[in-house]
C-alpha atoms as a PDB file:
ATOM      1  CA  UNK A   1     -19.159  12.119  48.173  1.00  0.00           C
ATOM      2  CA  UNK A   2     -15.990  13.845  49.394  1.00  0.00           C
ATOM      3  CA  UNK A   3     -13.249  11.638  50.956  1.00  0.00           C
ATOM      4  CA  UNK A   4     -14.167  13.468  54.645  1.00  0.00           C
ATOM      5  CA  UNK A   5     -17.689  12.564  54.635  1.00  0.00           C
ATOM      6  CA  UNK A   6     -16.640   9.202  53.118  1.00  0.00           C
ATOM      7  CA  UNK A   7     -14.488   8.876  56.370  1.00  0.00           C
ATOM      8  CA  UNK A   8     -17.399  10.141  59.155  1.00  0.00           C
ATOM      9  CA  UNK A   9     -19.289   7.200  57.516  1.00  0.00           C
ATOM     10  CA  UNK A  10     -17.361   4.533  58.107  1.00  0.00           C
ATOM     11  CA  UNK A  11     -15.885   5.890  61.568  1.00  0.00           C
ATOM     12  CA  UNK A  12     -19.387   5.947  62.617  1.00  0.00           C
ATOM     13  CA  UNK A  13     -21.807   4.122  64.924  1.00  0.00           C
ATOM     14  CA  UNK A  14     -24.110   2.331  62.590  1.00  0.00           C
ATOM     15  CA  UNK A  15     -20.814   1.239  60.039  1.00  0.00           C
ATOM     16  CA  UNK A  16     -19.375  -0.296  63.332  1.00  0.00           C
ATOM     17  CA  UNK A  17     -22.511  -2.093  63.671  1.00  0.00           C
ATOM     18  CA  UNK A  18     -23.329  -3.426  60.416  1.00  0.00           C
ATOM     19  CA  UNK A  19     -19.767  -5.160  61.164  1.00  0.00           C
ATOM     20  CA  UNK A  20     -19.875  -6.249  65.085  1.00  0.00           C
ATOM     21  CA  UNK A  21     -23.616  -8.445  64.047  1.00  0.00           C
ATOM     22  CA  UNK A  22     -21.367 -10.593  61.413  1.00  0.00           C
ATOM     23  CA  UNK A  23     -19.853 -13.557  62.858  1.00  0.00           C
ATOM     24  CA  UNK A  24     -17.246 -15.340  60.506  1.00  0.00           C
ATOM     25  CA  UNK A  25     -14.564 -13.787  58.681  1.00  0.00           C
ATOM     26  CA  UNK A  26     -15.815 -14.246  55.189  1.00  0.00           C
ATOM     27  CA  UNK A  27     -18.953 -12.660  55.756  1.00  0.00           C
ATOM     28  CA  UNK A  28     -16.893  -9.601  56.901  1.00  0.00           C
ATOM     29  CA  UNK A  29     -14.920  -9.570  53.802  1.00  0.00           C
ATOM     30  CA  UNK A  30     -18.508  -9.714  51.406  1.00  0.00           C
ATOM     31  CA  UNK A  31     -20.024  -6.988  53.409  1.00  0.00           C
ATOM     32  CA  UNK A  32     -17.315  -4.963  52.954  1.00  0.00           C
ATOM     33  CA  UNK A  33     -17.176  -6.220  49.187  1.00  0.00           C
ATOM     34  CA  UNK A  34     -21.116  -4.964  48.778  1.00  0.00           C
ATOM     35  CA  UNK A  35     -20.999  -1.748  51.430  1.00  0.00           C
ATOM     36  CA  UNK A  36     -21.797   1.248  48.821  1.00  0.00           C
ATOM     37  CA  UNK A  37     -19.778   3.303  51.438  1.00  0.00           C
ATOM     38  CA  UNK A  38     -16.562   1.459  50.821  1.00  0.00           C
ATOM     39  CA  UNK A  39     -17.518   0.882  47.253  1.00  0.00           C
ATOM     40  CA  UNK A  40     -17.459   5.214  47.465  1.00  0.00           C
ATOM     41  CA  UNK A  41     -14.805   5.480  49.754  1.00  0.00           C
ATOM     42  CA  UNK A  42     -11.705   3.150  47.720  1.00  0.00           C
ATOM     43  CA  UNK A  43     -13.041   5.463  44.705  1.00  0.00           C
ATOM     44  CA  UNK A  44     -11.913   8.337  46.372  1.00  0.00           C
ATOM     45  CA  UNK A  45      -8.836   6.968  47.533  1.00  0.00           C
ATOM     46  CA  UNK A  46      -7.840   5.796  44.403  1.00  0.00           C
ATOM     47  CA  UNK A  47      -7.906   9.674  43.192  1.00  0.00           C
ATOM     48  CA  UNK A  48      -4.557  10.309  44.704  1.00  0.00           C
ATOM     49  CA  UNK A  49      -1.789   9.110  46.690  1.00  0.00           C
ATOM     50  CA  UNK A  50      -2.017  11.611  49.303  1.00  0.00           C
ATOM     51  CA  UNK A  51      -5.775  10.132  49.731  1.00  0.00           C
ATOM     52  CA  UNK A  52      -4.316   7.096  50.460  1.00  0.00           C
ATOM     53  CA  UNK A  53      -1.406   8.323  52.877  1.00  0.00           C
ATOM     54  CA  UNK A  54      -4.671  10.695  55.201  1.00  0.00           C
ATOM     55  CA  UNK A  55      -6.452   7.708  55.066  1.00  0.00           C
ATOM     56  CA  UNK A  56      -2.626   5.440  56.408  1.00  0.00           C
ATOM     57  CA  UNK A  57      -2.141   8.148  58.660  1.00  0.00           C
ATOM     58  CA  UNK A  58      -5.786   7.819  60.241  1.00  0.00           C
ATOM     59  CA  UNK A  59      -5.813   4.428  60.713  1.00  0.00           C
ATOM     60  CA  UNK A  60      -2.483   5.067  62.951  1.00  0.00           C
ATOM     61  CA  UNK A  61      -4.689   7.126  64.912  1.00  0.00           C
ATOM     62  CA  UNK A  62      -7.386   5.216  65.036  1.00  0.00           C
ATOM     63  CA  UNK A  63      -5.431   2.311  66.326  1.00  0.00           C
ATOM     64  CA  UNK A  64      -4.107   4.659  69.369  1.00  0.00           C
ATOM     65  CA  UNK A  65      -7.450   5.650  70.586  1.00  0.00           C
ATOM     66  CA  UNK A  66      -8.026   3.270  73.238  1.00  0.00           C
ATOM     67  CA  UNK A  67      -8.769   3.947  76.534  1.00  0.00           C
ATOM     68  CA  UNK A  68      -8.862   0.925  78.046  1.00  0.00           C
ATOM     69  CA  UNK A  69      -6.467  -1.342  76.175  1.00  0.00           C
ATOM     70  CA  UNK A  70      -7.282  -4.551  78.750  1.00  0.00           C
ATOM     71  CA  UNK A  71     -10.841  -4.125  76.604  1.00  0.00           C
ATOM     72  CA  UNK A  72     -11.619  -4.910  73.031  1.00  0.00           C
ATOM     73  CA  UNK A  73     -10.992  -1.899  70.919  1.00  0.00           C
ATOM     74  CA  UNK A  74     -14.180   0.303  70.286  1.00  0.00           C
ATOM     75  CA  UNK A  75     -12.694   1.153  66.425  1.00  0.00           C
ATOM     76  CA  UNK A  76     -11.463  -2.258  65.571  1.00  0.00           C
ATOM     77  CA  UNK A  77     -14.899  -2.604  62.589  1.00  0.00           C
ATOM     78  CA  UNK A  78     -13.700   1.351  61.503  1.00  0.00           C
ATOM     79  CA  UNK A  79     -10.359   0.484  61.561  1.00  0.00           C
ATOM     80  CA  UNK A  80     -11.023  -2.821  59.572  1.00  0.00           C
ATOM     81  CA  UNK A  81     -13.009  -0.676  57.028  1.00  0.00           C
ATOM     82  CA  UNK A  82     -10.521   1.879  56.744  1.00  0.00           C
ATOM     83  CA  UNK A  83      -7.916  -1.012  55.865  1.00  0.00           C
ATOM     84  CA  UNK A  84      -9.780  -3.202  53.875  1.00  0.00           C
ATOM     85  CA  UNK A  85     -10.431  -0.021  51.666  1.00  0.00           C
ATOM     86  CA  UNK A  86      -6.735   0.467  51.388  1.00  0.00           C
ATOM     87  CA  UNK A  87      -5.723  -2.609  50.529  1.00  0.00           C
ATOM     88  CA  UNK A  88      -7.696  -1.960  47.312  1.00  0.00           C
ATOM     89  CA  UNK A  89      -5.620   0.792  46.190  1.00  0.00           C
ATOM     90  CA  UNK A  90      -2.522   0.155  47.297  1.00  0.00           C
ATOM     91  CA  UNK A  91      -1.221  -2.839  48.846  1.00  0.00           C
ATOM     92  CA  UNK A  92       2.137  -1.770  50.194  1.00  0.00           C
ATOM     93  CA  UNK A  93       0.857   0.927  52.552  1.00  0.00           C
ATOM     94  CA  UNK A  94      -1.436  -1.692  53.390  1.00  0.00           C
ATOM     95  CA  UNK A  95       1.012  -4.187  54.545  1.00  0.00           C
ATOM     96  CA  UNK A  96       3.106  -1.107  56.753  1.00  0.00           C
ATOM     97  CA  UNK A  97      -0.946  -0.324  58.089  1.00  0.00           C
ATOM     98  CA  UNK A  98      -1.044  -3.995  59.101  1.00  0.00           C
ATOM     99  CA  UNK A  99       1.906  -4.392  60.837  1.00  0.00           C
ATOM    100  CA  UNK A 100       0.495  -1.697  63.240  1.00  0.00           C
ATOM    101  CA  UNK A 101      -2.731  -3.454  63.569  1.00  0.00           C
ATOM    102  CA  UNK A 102      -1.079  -6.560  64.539  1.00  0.00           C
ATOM    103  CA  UNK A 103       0.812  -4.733  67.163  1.00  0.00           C
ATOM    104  CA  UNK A 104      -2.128  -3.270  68.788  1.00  0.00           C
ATOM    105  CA  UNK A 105      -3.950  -5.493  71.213  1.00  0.00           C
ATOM    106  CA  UNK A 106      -7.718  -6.379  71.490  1.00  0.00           C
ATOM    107  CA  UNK A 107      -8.250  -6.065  67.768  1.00  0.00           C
ATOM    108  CA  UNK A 108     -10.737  -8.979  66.406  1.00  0.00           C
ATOM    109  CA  UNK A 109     -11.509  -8.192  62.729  1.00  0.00           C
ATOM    110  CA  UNK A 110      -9.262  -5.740  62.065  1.00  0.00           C
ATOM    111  CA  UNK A 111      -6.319  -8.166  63.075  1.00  0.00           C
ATOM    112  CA  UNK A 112      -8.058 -11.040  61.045  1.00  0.00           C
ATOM    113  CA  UNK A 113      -8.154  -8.765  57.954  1.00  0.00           C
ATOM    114  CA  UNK A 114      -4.393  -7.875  59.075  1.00  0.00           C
ATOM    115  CA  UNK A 115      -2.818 -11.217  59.035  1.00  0.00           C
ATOM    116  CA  UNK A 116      -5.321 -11.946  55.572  1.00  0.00           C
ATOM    117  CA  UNK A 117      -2.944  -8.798  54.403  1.00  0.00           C
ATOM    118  CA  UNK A 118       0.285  -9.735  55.679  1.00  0.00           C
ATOM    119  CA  UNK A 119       0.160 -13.569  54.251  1.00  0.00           C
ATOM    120  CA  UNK A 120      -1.273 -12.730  50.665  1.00  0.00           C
ATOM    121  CA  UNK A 121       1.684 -11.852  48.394  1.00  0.00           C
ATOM    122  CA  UNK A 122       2.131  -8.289  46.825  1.00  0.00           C
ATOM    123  CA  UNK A 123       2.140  -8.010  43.279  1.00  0.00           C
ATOM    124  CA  UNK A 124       5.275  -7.007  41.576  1.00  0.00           C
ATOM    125  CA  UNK A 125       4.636  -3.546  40.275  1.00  0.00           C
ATOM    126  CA  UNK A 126       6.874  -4.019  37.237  1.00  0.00           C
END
């Protein structure tokens, strides 16, 4: 599947609800692990950096499209599969991603996943 219809998956209704039933973290992190979507979708991004960057850049959007920030954020499961997928491929624009989540209020698994991000240690490259 192409990296666009990759994206309309997991931006969708029915991705946001496999993740909103779950209710611990860890369970989060395996269905994300087993999700044949995301499975799809970090292939894809590992193709290219500039896959990686669209899919940095749309998370930023993501994260500003809420229209009632006193109320939990309707994207926060897309948002946490969009990160979770980057984190795969490339852990230091996953760490800058994070730092925005954490920033923007009303997140619940998508700041979990961002503070899991932000305390585990990149990997020297060298």
């Amino acid at each position: 599947m192409k990296l666009d219809t990759l994206l309309e998956e997991i931006e969708s209704l029915n991705f946001t609800i496999r993740l909103s039933i779950l209710s611990g973290f860890n369970s989060v992190l395996a269905t994300l692990e087993r999700d044949e979507t995301i499975k799809q979708f970090i292939a894809e991004l590992a193709l290219s950096s500039e896959n990686m960057h669209q899919v940095f850049r749309r998370i930023l959007e993501l994260l500003s499209q809420n229209p009632q920030p006193e109320y939990a954020h309707p994207l926060d499961e897309n948002i946490t599969g969009l990160l979770y997928a980057l984190q795969k491929v490339d852990a230091q624009l996953a760490q800058e991603a994070a730092e925005k989540v954490i920033e923007t209020p009303n997140l619940f698994w998508a700041r979990r996943l961002a503070k899991h991000i932000l305390e585990t240690p990149v990997a020297d490259p060298k």
